[in-house]
N, C-alpha and C. Protein backbone atom coordinates (compact mmCIF):
# COMPACT_ATOMS: atom_id res chain seq x y z
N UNK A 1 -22.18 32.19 52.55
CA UNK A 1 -22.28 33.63 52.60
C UNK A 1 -23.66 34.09 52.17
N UNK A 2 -24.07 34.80 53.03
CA UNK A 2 -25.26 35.19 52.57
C UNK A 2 -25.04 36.55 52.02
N UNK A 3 -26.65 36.88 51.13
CA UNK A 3 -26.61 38.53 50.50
C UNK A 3 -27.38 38.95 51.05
N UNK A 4 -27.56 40.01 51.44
CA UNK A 4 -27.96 41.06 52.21
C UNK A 4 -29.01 42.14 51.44
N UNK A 5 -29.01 41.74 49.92
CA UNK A 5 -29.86 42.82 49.35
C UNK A 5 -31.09 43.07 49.44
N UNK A 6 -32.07 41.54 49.63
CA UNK A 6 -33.04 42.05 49.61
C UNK A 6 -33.93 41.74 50.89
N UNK A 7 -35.04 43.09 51.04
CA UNK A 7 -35.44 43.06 52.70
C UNK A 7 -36.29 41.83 52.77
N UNK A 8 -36.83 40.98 52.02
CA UNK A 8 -37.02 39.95 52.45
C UNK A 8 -36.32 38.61 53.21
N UNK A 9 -35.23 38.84 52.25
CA UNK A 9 -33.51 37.74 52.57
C UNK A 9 -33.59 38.22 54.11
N UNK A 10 -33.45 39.71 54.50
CA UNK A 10 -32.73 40.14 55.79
C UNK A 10 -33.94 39.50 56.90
N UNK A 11 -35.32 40.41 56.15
CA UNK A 11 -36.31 39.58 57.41
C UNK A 11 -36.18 38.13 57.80
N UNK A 12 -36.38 37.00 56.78
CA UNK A 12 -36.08 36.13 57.01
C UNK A 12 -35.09 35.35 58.09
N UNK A 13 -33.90 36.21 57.80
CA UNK A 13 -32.74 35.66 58.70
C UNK A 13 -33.08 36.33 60.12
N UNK A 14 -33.56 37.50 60.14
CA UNK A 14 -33.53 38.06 61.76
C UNK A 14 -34.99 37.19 62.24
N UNK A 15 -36.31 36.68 61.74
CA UNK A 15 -36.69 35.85 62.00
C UNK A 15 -36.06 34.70 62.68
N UNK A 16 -35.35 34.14 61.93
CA UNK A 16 -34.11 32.94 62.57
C UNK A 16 -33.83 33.36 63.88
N UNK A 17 -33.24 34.61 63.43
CA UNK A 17 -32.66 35.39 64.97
C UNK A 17 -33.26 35.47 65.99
N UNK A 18 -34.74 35.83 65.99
CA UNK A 18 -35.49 36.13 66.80
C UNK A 18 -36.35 34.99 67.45
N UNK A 19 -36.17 33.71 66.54
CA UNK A 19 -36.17 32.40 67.48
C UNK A 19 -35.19 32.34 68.29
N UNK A 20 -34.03 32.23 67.72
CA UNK A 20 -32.88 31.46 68.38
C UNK A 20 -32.50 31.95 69.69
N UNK A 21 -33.05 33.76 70.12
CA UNK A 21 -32.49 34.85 70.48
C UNK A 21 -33.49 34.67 71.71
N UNK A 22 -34.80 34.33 70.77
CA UNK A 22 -35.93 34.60 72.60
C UNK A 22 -36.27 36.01 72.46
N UNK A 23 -36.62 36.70 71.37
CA UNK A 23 -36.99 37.71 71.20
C UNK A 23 -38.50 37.73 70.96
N UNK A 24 -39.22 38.08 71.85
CA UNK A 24 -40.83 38.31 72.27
C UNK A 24 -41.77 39.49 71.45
N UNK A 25 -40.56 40.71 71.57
CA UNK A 25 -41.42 42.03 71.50
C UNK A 25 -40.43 42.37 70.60
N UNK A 26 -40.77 43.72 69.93
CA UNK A 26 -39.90 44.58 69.05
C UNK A 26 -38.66 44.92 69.98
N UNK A 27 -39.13 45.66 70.83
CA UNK A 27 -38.17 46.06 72.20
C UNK A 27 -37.01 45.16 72.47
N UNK A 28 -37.29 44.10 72.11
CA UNK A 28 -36.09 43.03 72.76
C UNK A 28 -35.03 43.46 71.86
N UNK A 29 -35.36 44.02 70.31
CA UNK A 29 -34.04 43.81 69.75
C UNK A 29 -33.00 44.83 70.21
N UNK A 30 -33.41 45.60 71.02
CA UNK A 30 -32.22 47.15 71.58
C UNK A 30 -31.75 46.61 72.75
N UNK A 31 -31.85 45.09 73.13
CA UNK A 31 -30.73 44.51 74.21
C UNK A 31 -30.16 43.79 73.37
N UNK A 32 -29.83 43.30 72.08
CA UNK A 32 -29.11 42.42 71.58
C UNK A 32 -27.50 42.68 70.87
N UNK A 33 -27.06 42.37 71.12
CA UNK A 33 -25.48 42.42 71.30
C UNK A 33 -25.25 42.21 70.06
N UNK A 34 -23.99 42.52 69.09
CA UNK A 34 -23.31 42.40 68.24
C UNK A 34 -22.83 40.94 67.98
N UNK A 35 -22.37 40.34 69.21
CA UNK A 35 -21.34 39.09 69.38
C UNK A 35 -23.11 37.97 69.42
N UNK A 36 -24.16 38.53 69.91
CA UNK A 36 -25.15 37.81 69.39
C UNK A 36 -25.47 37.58 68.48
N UNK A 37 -25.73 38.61 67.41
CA UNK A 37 -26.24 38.02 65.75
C UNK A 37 -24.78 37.46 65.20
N UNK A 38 -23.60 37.99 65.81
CA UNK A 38 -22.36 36.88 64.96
C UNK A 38 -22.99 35.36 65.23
N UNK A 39 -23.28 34.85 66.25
CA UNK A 39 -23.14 33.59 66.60
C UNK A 39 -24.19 32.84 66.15
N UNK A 40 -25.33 33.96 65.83
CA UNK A 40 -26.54 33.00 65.30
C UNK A 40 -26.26 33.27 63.58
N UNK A 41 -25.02 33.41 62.84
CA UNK A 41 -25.05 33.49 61.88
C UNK A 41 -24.92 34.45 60.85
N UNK A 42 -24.92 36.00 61.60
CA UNK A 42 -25.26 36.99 61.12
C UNK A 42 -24.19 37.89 60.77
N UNK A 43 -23.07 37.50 60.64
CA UNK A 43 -21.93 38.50 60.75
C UNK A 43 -21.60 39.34 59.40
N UNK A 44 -22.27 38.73 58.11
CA UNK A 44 -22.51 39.97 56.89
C UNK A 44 -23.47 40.74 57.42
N UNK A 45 -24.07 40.68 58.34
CA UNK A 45 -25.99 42.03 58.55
C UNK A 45 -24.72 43.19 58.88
N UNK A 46 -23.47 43.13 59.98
CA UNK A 46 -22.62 44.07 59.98
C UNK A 46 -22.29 44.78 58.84
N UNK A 47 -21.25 43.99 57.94
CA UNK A 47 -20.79 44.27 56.71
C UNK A 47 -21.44 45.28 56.30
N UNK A 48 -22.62 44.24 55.83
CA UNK A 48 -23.78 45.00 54.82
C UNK A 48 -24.44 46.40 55.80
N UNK A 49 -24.68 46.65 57.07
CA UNK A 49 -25.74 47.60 57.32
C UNK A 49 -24.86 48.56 58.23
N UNK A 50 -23.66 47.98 59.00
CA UNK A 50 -22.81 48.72 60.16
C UNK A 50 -23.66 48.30 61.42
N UNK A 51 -24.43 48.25 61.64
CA UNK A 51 -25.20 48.18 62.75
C UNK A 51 -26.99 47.36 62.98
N UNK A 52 -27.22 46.72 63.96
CA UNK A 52 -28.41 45.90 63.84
C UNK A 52 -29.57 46.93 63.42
N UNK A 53 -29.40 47.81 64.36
CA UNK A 53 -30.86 48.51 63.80
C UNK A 53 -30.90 49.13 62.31
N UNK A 54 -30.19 49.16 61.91
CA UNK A 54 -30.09 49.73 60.35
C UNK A 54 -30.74 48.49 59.25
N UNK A 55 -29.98 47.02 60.15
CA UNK A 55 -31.01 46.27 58.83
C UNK A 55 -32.46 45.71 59.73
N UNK A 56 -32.74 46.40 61.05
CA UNK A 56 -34.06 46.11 61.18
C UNK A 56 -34.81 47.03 60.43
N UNK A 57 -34.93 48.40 60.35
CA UNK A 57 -35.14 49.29 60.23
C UNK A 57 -35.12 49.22 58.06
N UNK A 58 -34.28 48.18 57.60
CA UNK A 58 -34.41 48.03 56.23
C UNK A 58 -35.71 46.73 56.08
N UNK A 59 -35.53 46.07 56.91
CA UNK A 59 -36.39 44.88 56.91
C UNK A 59 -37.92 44.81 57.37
N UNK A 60 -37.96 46.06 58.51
CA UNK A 60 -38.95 46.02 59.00
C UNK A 60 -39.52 47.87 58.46
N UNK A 61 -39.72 48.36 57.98
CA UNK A 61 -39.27 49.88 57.76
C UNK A 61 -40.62 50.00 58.42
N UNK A 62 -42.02 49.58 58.41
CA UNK A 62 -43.24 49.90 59.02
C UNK A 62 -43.10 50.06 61.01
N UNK A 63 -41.84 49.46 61.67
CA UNK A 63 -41.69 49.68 63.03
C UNK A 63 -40.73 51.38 62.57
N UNK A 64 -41.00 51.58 63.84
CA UNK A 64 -40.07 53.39 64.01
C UNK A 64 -39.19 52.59 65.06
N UNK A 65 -38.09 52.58 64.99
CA UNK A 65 -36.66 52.36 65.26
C UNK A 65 -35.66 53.22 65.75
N UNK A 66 -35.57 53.73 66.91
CA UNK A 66 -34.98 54.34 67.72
C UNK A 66 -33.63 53.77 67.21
N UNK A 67 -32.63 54.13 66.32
CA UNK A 67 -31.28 53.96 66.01
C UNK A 67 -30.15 54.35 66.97
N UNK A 68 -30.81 54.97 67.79
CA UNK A 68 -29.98 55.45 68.97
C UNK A 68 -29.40 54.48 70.11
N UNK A 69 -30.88 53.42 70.16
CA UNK A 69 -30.50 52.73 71.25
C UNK A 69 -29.86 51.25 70.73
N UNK A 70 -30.00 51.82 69.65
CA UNK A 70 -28.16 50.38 69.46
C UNK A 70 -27.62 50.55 69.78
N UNK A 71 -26.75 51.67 69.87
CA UNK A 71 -25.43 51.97 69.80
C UNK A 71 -25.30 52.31 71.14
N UNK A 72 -25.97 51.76 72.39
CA UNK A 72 -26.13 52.20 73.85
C UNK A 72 -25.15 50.76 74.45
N UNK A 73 -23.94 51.42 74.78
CA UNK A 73 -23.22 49.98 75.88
C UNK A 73 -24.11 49.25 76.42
N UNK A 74 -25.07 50.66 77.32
CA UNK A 74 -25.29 49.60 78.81
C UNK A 74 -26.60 48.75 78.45
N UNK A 75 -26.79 48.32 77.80
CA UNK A 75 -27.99 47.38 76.99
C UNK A 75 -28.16 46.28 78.24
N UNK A 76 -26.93 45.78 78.25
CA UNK A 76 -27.27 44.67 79.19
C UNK A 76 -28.14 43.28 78.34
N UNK A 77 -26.97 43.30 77.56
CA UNK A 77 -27.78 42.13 76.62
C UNK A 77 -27.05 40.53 77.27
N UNK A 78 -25.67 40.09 78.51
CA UNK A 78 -25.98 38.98 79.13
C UNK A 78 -26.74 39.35 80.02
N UNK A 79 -27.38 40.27 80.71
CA UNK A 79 -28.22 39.88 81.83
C UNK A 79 -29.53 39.70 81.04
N UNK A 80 -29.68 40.14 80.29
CA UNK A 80 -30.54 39.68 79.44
C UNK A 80 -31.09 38.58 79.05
N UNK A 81 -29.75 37.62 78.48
CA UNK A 81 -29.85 36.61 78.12
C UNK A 81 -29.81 35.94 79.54
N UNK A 82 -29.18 35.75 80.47
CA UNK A 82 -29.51 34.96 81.24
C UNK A 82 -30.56 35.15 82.15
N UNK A 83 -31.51 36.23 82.27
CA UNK A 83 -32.77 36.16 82.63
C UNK A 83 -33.51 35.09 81.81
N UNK A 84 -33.38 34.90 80.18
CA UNK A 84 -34.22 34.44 79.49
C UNK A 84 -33.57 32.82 79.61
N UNK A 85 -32.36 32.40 79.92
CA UNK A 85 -31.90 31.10 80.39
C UNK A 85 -33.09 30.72 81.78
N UNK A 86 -32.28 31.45 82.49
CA UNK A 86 -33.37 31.28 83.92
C UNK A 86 -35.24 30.92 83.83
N UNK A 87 -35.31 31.64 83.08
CA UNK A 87 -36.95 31.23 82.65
C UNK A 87 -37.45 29.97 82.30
N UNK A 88 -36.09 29.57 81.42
CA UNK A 88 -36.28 28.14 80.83
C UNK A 88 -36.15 26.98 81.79
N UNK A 89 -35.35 27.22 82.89
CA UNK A 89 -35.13 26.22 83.33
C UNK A 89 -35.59 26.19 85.06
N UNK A 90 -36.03 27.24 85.73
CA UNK A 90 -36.75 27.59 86.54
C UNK A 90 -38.43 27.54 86.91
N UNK A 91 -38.79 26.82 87.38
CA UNK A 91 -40.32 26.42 87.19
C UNK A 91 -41.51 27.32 86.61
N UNK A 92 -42.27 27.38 85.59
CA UNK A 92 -43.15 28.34 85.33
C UNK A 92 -43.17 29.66 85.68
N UNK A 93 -43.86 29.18 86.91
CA UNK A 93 -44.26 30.70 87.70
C UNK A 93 -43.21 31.94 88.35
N UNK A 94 -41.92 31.21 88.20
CA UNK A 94 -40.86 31.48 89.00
C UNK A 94 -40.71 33.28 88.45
N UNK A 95 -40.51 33.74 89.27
CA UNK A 95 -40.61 35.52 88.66
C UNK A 95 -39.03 35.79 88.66
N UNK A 96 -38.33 36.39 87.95
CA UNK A 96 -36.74 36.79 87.45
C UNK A 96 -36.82 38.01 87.57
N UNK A 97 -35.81 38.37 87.57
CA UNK A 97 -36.22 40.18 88.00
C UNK A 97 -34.51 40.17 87.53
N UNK A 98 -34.57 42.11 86.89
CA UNK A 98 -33.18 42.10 86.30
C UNK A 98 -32.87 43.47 87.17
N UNK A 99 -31.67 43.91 87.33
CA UNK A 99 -31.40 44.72 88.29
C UNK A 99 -31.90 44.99 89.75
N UNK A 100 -32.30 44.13 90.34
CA UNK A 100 -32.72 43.61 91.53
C UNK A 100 -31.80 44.01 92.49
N UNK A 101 -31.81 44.76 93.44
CA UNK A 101 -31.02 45.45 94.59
C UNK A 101 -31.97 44.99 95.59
N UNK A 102 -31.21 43.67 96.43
CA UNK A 102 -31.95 42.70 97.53
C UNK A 102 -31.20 44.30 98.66
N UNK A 103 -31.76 44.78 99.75
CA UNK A 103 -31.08 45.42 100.47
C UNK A 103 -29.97 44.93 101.64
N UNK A 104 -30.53 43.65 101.56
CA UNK A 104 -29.64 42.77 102.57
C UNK A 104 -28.47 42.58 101.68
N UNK A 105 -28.19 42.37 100.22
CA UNK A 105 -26.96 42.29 99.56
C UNK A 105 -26.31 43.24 99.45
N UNK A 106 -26.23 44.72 100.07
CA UNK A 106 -25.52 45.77 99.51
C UNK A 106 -24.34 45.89 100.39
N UNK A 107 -23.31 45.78 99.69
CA UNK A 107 -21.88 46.44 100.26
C UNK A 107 -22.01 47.86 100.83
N UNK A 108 -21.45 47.77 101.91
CA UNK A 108 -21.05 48.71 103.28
C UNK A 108 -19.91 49.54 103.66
N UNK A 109 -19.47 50.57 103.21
CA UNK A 109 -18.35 51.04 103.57
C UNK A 109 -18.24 51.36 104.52
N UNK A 110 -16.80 50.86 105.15
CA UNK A 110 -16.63 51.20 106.78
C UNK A 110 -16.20 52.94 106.80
């Protein structure tokens, strides 16, 4: 069990997170899912804060933290993650694209 009190403890662990996660930019953390920081370990940051951006926002207090866009469903944090799968295992240069509307794929109502 971890403690949650002090903002060093918290940075530390979302560090962890932000390896494990494939998190690049600040930005990445407003696609990350709940059922994500459970799995990398994180399921007191709930307890302790209610919500991710509350203990970024304790940990990091020098970023400005849009608290809003946690709490946004359409995050799209598996297409997310499996853009960032795809990268890994798709040759270098290979370009991924997320919400991609091919026009030849669109359903047709008769």
């Amino acid at each position: 069990n971890r403690i949650w009190k002090y903002p060093n403890d918290v940075r530390q662990f979302l560090e962890y997170a932000r390896l494990q996660l494939y998190i690049s930019q600040s930005i990445d953390w407003y696609r990350i899912s709940c059922k994500q920081i459970r799995d990398v370990g994180g399921r007191g940051l709930y307890r302790t804060f209610g919500n991710l951006g509350k203990a970024l926002q304790y940990a990091y207090p020098e970023f400005n933290w849009d608290l809003s866009k946690f709490s946004n469903r359409g995050k799209k944090s598996g297409q997310r993650w499996l853009r960032v799968i795809l990268e890994q295992i798709l040759p270098e240069k290979t370009e991924v694209l997320e919400d991609f509307l091919h026009p030849d794929l669109l359903w047709e109502e008769n």
